[in-house]
Structure formats: C-alpha cells, structure tokens
C-alpha atoms as a PDB file:
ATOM      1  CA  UNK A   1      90.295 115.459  72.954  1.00  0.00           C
ATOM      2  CA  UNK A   2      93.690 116.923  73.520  1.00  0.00           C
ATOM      3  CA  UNK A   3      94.710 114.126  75.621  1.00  0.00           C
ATOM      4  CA  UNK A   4      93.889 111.665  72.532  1.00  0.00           C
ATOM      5  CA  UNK A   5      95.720 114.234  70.356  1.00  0.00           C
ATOM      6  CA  UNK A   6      99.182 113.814  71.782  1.00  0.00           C
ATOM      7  CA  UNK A   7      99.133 110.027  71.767  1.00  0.00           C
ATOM      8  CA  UNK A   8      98.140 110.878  67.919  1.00  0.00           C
ATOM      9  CA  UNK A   9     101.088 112.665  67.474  1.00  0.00           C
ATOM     10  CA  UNK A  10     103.671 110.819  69.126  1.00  0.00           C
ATOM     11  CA  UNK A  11     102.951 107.732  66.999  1.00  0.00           C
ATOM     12  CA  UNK A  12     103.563 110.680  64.346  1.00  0.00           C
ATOM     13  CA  UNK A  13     107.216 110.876  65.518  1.00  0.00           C
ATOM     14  CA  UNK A  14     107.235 106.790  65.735  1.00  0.00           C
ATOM     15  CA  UNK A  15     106.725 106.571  62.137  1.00  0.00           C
ATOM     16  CA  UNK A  16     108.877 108.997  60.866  1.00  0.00           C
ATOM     17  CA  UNK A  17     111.659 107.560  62.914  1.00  0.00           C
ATOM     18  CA  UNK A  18     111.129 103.903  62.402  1.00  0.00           C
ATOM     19  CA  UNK A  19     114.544 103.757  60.042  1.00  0.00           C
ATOM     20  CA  UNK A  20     116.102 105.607  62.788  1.00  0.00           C
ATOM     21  CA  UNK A  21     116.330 106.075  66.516  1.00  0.00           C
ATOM     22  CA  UNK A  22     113.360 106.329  68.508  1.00  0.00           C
ATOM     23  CA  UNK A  23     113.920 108.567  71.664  1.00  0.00           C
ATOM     24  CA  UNK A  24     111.396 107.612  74.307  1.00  0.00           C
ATOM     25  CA  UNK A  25     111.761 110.573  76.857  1.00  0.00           C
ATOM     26  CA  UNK A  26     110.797 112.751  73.080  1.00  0.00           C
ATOM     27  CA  UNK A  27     107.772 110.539  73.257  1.00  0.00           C
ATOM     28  CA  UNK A  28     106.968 111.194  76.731  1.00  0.00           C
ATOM     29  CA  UNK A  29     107.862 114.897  75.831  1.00  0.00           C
ATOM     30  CA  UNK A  30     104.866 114.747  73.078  1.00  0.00           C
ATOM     31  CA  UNK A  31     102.344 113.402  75.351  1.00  0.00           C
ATOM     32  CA  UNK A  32     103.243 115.842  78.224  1.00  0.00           C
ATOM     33  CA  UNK A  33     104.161 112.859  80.795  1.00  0.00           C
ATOM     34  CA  UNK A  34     107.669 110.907  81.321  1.00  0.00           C
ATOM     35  CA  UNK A  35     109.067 108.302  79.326  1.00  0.00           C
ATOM     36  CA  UNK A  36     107.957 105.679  81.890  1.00  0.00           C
ATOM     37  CA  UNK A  37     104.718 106.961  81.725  1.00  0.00           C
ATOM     38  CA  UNK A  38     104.288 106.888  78.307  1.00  0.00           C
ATOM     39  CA  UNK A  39     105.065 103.522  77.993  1.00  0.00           C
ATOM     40  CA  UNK A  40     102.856 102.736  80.357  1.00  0.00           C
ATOM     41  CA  UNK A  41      99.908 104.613  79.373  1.00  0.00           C
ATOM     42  CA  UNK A  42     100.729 102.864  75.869  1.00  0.00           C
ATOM     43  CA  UNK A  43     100.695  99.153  77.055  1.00  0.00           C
ATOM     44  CA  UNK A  44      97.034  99.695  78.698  1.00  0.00           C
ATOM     45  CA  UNK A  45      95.482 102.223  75.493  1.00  0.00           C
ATOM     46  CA  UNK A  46      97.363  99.979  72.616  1.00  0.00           C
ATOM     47  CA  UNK A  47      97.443  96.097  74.153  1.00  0.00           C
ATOM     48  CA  UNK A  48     100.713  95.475  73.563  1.00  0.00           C
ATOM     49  CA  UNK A  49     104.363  96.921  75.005  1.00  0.00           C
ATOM     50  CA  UNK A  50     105.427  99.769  72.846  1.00  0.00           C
ATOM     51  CA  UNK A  51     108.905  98.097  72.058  1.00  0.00           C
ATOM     52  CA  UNK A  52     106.361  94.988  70.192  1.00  0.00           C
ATOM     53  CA  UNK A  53     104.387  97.630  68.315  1.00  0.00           C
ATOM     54  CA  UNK A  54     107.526  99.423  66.947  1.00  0.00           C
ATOM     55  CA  UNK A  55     109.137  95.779  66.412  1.00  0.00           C
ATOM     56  CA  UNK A  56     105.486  94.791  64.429  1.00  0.00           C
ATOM     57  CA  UNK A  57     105.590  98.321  62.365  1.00  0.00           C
ATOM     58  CA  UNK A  58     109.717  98.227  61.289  1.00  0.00           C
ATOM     59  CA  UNK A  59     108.898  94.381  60.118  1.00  0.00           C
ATOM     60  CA  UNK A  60     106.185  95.824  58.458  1.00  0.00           C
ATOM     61  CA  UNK A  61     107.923  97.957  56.301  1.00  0.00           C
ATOM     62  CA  UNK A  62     110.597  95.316  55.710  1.00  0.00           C
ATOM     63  CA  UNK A  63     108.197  92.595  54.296  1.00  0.00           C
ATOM     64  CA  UNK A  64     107.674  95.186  52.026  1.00  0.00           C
ATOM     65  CA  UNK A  65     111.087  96.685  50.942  1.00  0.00           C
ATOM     66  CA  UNK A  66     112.019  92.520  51.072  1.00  0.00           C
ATOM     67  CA  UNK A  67     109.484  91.663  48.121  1.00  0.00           C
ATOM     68  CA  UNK A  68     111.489  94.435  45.737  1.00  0.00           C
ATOM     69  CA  UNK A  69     113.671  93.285  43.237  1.00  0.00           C
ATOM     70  CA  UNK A  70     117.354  93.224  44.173  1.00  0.00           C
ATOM     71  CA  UNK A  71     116.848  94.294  47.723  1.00  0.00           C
ATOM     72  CA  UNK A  72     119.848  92.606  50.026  1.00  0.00           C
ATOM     73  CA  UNK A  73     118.394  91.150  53.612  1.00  0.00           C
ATOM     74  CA  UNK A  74     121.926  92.773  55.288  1.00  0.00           C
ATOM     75  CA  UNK A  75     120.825  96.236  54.054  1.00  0.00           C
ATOM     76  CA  UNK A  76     117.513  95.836  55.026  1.00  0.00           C
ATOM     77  CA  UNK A  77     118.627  94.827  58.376  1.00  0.00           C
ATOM     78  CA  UNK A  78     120.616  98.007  58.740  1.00  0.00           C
ATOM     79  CA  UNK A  79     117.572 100.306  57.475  1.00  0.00           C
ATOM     80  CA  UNK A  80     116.003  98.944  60.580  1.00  0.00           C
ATOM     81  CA  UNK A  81     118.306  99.607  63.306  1.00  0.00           C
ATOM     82  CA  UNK A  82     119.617  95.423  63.402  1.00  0.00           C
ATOM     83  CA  UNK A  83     122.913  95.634  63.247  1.00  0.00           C
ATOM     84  CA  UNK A  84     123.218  92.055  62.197  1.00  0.00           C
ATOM     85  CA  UNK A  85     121.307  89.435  59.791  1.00  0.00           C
ATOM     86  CA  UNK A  86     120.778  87.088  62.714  1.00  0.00           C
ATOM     87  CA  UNK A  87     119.189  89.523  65.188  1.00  0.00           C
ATOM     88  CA  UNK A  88     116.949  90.769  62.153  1.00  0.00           C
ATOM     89  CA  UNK A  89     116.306  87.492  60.912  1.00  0.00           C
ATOM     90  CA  UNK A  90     114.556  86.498  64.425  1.00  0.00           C
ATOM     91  CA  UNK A  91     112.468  89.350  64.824  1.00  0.00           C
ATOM     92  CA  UNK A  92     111.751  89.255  61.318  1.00  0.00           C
ATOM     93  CA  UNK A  93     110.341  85.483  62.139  1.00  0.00           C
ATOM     94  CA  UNK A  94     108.750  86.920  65.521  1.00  0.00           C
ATOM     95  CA  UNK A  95     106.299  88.806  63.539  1.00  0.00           C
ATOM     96  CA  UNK A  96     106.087  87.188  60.407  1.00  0.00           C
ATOM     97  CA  UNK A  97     106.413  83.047  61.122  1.00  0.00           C
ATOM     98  CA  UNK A  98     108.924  83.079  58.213  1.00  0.00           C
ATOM     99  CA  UNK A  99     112.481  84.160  57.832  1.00  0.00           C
ATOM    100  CA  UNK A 100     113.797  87.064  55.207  1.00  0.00           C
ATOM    101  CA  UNK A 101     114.689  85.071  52.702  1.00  0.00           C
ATOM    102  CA  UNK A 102     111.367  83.101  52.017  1.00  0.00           C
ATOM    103  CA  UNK A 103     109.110  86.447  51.574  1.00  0.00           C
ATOM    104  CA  UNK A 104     110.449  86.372  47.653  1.00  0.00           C
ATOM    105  CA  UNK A 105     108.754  83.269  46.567  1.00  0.00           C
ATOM    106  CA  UNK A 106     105.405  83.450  45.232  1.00  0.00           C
ATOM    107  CA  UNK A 107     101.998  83.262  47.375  1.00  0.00           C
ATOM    108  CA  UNK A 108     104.273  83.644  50.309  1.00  0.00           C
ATOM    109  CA  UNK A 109     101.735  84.945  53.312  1.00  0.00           C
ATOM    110  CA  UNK A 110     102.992  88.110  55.390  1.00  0.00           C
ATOM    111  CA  UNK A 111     101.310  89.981  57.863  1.00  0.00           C
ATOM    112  CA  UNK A 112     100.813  93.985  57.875  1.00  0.00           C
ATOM    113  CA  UNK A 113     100.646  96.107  61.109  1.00  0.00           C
ATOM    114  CA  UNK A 114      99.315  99.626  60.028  1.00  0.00           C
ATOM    115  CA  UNK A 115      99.936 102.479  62.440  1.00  0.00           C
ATOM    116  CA  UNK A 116      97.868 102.213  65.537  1.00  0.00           C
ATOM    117  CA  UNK A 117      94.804 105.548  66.170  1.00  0.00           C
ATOM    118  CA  UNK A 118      93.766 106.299  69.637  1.00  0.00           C
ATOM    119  CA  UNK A 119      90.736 107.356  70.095  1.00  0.00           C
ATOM    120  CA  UNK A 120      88.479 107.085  73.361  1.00  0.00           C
ATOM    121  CA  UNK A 121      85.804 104.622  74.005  1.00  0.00           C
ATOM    122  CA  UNK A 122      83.185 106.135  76.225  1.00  0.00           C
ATOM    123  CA  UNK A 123      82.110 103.334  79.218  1.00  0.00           C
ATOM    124  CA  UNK A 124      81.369 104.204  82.363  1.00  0.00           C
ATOM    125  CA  UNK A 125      79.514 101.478  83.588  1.00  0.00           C
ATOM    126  CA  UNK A 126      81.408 100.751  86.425  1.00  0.00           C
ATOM    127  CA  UNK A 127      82.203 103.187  88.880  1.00  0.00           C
ATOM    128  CA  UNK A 128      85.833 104.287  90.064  1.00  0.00           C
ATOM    129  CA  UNK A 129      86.355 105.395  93.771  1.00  0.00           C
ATOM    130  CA  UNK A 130      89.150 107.962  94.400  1.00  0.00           C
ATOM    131  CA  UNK A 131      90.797 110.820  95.883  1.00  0.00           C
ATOM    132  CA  UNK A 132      92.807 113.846  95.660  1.00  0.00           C
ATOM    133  CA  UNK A 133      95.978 114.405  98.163  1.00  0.00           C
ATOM    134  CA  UNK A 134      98.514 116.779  98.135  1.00  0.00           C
ATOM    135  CA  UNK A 135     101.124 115.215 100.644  1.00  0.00           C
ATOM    136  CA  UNK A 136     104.796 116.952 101.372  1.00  0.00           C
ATOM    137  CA  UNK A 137     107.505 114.862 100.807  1.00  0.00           C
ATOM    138  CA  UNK A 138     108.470 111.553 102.810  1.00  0.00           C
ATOM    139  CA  UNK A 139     110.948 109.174 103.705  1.00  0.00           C
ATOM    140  CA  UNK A 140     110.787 105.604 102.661  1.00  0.00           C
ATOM    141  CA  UNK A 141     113.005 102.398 103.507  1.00  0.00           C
ATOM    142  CA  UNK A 142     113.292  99.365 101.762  1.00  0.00           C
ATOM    143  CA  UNK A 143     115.217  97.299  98.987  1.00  0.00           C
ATOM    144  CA  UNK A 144     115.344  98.242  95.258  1.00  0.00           C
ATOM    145  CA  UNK A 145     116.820  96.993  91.758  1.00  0.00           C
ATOM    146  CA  UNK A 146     117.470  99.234  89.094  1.00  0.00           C
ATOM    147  CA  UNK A 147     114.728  98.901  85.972  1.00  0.00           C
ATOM    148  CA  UNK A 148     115.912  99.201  82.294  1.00  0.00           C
ATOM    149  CA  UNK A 149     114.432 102.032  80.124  1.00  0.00           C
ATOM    150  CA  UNK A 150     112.145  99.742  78.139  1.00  0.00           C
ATOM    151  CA  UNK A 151     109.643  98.749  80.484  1.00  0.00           C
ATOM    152  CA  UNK A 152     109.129  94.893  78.612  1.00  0.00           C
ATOM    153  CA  UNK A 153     112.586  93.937  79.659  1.00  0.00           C
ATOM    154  CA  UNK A 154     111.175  94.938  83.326  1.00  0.00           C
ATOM    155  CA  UNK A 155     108.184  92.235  83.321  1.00  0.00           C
ATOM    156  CA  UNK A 156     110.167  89.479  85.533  1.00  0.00           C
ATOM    157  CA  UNK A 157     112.385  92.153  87.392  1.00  0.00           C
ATOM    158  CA  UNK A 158     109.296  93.227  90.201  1.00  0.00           C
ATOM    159  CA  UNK A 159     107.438  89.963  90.492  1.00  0.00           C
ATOM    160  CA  UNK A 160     111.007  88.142  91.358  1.00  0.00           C
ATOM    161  CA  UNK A 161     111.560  91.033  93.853  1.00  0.00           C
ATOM    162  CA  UNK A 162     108.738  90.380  95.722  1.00  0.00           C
ATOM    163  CA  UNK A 163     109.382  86.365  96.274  1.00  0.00           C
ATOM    164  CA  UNK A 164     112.523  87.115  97.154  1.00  0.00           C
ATOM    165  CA  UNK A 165     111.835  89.440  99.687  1.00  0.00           C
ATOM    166  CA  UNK A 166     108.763  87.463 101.330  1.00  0.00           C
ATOM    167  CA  UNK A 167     111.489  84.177 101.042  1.00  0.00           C
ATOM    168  CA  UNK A 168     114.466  85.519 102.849  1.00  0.00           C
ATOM    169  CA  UNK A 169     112.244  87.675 105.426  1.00  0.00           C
ATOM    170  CA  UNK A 170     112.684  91.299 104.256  1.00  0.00           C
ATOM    171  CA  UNK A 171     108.892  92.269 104.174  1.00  0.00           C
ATOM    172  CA  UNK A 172     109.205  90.907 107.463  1.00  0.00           C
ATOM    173  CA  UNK A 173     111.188  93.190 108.372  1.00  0.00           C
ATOM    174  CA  UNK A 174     109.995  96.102 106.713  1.00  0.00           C
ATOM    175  CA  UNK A 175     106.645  95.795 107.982  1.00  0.00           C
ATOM    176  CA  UNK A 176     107.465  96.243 111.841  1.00  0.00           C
ATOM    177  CA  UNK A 177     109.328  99.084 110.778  1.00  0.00           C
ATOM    178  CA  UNK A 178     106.046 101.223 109.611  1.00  0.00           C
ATOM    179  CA  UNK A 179     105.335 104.582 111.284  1.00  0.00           C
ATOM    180  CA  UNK A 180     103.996 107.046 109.399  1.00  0.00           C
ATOM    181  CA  UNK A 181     101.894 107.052 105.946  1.00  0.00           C
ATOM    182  CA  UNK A 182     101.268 105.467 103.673  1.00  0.00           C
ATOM    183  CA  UNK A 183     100.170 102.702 106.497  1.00  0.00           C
ATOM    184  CA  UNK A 184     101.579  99.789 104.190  1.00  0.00           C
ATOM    185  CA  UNK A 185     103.988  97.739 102.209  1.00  0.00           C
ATOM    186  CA  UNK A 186     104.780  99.853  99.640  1.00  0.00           C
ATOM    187  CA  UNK A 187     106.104  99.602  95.505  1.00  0.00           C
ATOM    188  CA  UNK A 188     107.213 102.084  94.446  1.00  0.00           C
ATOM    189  CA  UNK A 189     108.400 103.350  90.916  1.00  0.00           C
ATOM    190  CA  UNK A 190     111.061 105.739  90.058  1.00  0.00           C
ATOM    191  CA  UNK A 191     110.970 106.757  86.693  1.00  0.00           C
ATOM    192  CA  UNK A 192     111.189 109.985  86.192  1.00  0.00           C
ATOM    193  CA  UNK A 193     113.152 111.087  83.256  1.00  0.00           C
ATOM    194  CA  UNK A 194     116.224 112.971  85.376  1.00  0.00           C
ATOM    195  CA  UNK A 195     117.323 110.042  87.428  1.00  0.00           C
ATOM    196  CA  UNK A 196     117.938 106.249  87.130  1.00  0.00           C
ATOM    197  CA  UNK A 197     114.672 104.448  87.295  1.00  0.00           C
ATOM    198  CA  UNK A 198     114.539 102.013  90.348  1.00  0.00           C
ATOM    199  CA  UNK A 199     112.066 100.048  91.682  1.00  0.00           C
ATOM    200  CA  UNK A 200     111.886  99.883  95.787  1.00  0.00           C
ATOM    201  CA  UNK A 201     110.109  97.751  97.727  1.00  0.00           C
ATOM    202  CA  UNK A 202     109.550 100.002 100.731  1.00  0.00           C
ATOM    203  CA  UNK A 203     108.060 101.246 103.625  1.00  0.00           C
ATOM    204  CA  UNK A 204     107.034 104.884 105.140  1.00  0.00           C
ATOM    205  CA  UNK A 205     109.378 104.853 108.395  1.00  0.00           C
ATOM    206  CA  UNK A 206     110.821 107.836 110.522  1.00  0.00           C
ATOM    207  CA  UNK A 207     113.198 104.934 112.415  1.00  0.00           C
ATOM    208  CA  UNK A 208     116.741 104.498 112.102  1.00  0.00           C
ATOM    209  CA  UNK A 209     117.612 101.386 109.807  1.00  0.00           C
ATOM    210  CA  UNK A 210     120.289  99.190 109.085  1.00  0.00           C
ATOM    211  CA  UNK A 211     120.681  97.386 105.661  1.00  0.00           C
ATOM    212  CA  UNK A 212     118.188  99.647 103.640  1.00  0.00           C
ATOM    213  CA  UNK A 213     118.284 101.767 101.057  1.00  0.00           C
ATOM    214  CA  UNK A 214     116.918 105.177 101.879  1.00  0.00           C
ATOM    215  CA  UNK A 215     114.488 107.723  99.193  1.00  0.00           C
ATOM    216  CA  UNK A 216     112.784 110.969  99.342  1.00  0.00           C
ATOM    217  CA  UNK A 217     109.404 110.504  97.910  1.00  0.00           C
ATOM    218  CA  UNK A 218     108.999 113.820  96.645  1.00  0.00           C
ATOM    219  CA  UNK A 219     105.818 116.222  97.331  1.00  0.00           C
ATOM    220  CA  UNK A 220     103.401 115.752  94.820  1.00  0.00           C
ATOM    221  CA  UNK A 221      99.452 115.245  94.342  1.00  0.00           C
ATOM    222  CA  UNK A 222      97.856 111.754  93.820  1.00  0.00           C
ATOM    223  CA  UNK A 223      94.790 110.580  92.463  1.00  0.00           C
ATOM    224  CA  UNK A 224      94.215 107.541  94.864  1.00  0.00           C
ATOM    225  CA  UNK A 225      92.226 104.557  93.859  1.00  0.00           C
ATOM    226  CA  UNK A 226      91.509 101.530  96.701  1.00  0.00           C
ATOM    227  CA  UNK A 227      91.262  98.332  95.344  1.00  0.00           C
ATOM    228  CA  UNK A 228      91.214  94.613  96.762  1.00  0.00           C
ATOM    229  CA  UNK A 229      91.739  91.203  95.257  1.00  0.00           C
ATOM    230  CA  UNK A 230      94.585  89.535  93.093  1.00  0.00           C
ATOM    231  CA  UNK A 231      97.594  91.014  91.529  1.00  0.00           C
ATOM    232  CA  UNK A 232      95.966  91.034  88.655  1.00  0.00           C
ATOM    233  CA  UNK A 233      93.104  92.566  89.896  1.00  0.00           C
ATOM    234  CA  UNK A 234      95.918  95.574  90.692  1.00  0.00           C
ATOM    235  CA  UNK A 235      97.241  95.566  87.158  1.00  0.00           C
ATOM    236  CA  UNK A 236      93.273  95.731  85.728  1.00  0.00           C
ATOM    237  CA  UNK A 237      92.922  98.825  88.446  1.00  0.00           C
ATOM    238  CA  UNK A 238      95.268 100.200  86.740  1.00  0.00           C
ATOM    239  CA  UNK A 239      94.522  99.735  83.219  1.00  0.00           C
ATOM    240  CA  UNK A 240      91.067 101.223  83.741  1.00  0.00           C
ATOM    241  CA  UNK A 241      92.682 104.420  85.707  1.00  0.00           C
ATOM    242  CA  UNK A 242      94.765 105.059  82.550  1.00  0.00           C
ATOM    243  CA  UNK A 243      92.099 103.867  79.989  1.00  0.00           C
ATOM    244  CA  UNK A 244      88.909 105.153  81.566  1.00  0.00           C
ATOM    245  CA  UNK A 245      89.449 107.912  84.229  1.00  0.00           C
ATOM    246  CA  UNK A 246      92.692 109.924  82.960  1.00  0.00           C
ATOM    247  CA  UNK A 247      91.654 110.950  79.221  1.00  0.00           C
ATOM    248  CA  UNK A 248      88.355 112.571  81.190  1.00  0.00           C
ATOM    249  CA  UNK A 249      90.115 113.712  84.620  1.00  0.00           C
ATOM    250  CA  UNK A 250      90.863 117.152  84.044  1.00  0.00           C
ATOM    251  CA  UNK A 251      94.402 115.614  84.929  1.00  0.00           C
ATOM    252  CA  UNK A 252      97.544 114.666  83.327  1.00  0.00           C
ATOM    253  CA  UNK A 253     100.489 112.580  84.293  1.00  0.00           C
ATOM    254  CA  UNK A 254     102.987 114.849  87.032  1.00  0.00           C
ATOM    255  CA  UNK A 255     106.815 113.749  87.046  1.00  0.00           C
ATOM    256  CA  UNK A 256     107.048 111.851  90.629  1.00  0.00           C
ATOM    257  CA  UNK A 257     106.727 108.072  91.327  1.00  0.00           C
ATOM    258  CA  UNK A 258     104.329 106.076  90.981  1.00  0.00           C
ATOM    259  CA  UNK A 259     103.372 104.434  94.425  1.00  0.00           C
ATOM    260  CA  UNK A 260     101.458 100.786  95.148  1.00  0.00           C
ATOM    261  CA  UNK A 261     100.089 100.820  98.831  1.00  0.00           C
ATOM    262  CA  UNK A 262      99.308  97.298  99.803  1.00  0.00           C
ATOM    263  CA  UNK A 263      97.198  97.531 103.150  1.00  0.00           C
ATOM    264  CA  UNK A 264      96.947  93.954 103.312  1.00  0.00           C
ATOM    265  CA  UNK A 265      99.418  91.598 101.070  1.00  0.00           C
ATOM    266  CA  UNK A 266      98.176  88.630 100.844  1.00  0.00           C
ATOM    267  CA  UNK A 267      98.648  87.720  97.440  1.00  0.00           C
ATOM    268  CA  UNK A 268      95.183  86.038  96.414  1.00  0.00           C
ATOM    269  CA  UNK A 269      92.727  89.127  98.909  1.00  0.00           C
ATOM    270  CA  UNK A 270      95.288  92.032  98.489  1.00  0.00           C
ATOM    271  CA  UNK A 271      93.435  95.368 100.174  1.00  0.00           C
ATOM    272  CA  UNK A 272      95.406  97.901  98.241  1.00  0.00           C
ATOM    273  CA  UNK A 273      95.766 101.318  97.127  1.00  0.00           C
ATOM    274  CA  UNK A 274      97.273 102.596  93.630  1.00  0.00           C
ATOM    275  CA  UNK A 275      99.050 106.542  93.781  1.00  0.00           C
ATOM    276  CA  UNK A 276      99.034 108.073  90.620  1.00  0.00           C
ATOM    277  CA  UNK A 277     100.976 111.211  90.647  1.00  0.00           C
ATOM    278  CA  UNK A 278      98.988 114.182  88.907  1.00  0.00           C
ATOM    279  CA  UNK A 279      98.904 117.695  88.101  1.00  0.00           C
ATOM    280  CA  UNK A 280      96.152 119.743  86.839  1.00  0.00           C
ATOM    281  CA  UNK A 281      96.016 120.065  82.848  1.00  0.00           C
ATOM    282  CA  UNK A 282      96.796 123.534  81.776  1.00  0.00           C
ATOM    283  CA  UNK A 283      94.011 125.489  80.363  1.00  0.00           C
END
C-alpha cells in the first residue's frame, strides 16, 4: 500500500543519514504528513519513539566499526553525531549494557538492531466509531507551554500541565468560560511544521478573557473518534486510529492541530473525543 510505502522510504533516508543529520520535517515530507505527525504515527506503527530507534540503529553500526582493528572510540563518537566520548559512551551503554571500550575483548555480547519494515497487519475485530466534519475556523482560550521538536523530550511536559492546571484552578476557570464547540476541555496540539509547536490546554469561547492565551484553530476536516475511560484508554484510541483505521481510510494526515475533546474529565471515566485532522489522499 502506498501509505506503507512512504514509511518504507523514509526509514530509507534514516539509514543513509545515520552518520549525519537527520531532518525530521524531510521525514514528515516523505510520508506526506508533518514532522509531528510522523513521529507520532512512528511511536504507535514501530513501539518505540523514533529518537530510541535511530539511537538503537547508530549504536548498531558502532558495535560494529568498534570491533575493527585500530578504530579510536573519539572518532567513532564523531561518526555518530556525539560530539563527546562521555555523551557517546552513555548511549553506547543505553543500548548495549557495556561501555565502548569493553566490545574489543573476546566473547563480548552486543546487541544488533536491523532496520525496522512496515508492513500492515490486517485486524478488524473490533469496530471503530467515527465521523467526518469540515468545521471553519475557531477561537480557543486557555494556557500553553511550548513542546520541543522531538516528541520523547515532550512525555512529562502535557501530563504536568494538566495537574497543574486542575491544582491552581485554571480548568476551573476555563470550563465556565465554554460557549461554542467543541462543548469541552480541550488539548490541543500545534505542530505544524511553519510555526512553534505548543501545546494549549483550552477551551472553545466567544467571551472576552483575561490571563489567557488566545489561538485560531484553523479550518480543517477531522476524522472524529468518541471514546471513554482512562488516559490510557485515550492514548490506545489513538494508537489503533493510526495503526488500524488510517493505512485503510482513504485519508492521510492534513497540516492543522491535533485536538483532544474531553466531554467529561474525570481522570479514571473520561467521555472523550480524539480530532484527527485529515485530507483526502490524492488519486
């Protein structure tokens, strides 16, 4: 399937760049989607963050080019993008138990992380409720951080957001100030490749505000999918939207945010609703 294809080919460009720089957004580029989307769809296809795999494939290599004769751990280090011993040396031992220097004695156990394949598992079994909407653009309110460009560093960034915010009473606040739809507390991510990526913690609102940050949720189409339970129950949702109902959709990945709408937040029964922005695949 084409969709498969591109994934195919961007871990192409990951191996003929892994003793150079690896340019996300190109990545994104490959598999017709933004950089934030790529990783994502990468994490939930793959298992792991795409910064561990290309960490797991460079020390790889290096186990390798470490068990010729006269090869120097500092140039090693280099080949790989560390620009010194000591951060090589620990990922080295992240992926490998062992430092550098031991891999030259004899009957010396390394591990080897060939390059990943996609390919697409056909389940099924369960089914997946959504819908389309096409929705003009609209105003949200709310608090946000900025995110970093490699979505692992991001991991403790939301969650810490959200305690903070139910702690010092901002969702309280947000929520009496909801008006319009989305009918919810809403997450939302802004990672599209032309702008800073923030995450907001938000609400739809046409009221005036005072202390909030302000954002123009541009118009778009979403593929909507309700869900309820945990928030891990919202992070499986969302693993099976990328996994089981994208490569088939007849849709691709469009460059707008991506939107959580939680109907009802309580944490441990969550009523929510994931936006996925999409765009029909060209034929």
């Amino acid at each position: 399937m084409e969709w498969v294809e591109r994934l195919n080919q961007s871990i192409v460009y990951i191996e003929e760049h892994l003793t150079g720089k690896i340019d996300y957004e190109r990545l994104g580029q490959i598999a017709c989607c933004s950089a934030y989307h790529y990783q994502r769809m990468f994490t939930y296809m793959a298992g792991i963050p795409l910064t561990e795999y290309i960490r797991r494939r460079r020390m790889s290599l290096a186990a390798v080019d470490l068990q010729g004769k006269n090869k120097k751990i500092i140039d090693i280090a280099e080949k790989y993008g560390y620009r010194s011993p000591t951060a090589f040396n620990r990922a080295f031992q992240s992926v490998h138990g062992i430092a550098p220097s031991a891999v030259k004695g004899n009957g010396v156990s390394i591990k080897s992380f060939p390059p990943i394949t996609f390919t697409i598992a056909i389940k099924g079994v369960e089914e997946m409720n959504y819908r389309i909407e096409t929705k003009e653009a609209f105003r949200i309110i709310g608090i946000s951080a900025p995110l970093h460009k490699e979505m692992e560093q991001n991991f403790t960034v939301v969650p810490q957001m959200w305690q903070d915010a139910a702690v010092n009473g901002t969702i309280q606040k947000l929520a009496s100030m909801i008006d319009v739809s989305p009918m919810g507390l809403l997450g939302v991510s802004t990672c599209m490749d032309d702008e800073q990526w923030r995450y907001f913690i938000a609400v739809s609102s046409t009221k005036n505000h005072s202390g909030f940050e302000e954002y123009t949720v541009p118009a778009s189409t979403w593929a909507i999918f309700p869900g309820s339970g945990t928030n891990r129950s919202i992070q499986e949702l969302e693993q099976r939207i990328i996994t089981e109902w994208l490569p088939t959709s007849g849709y691709e990945y469009a460059d707008a945010p991506d939107i959580e709408v939680y109907l009802n937040p309580d944490p441990e029964n969550a009523q929510y609703e994931v936006w996925i922005p999409v765009r029909k695949k060209q034929s």
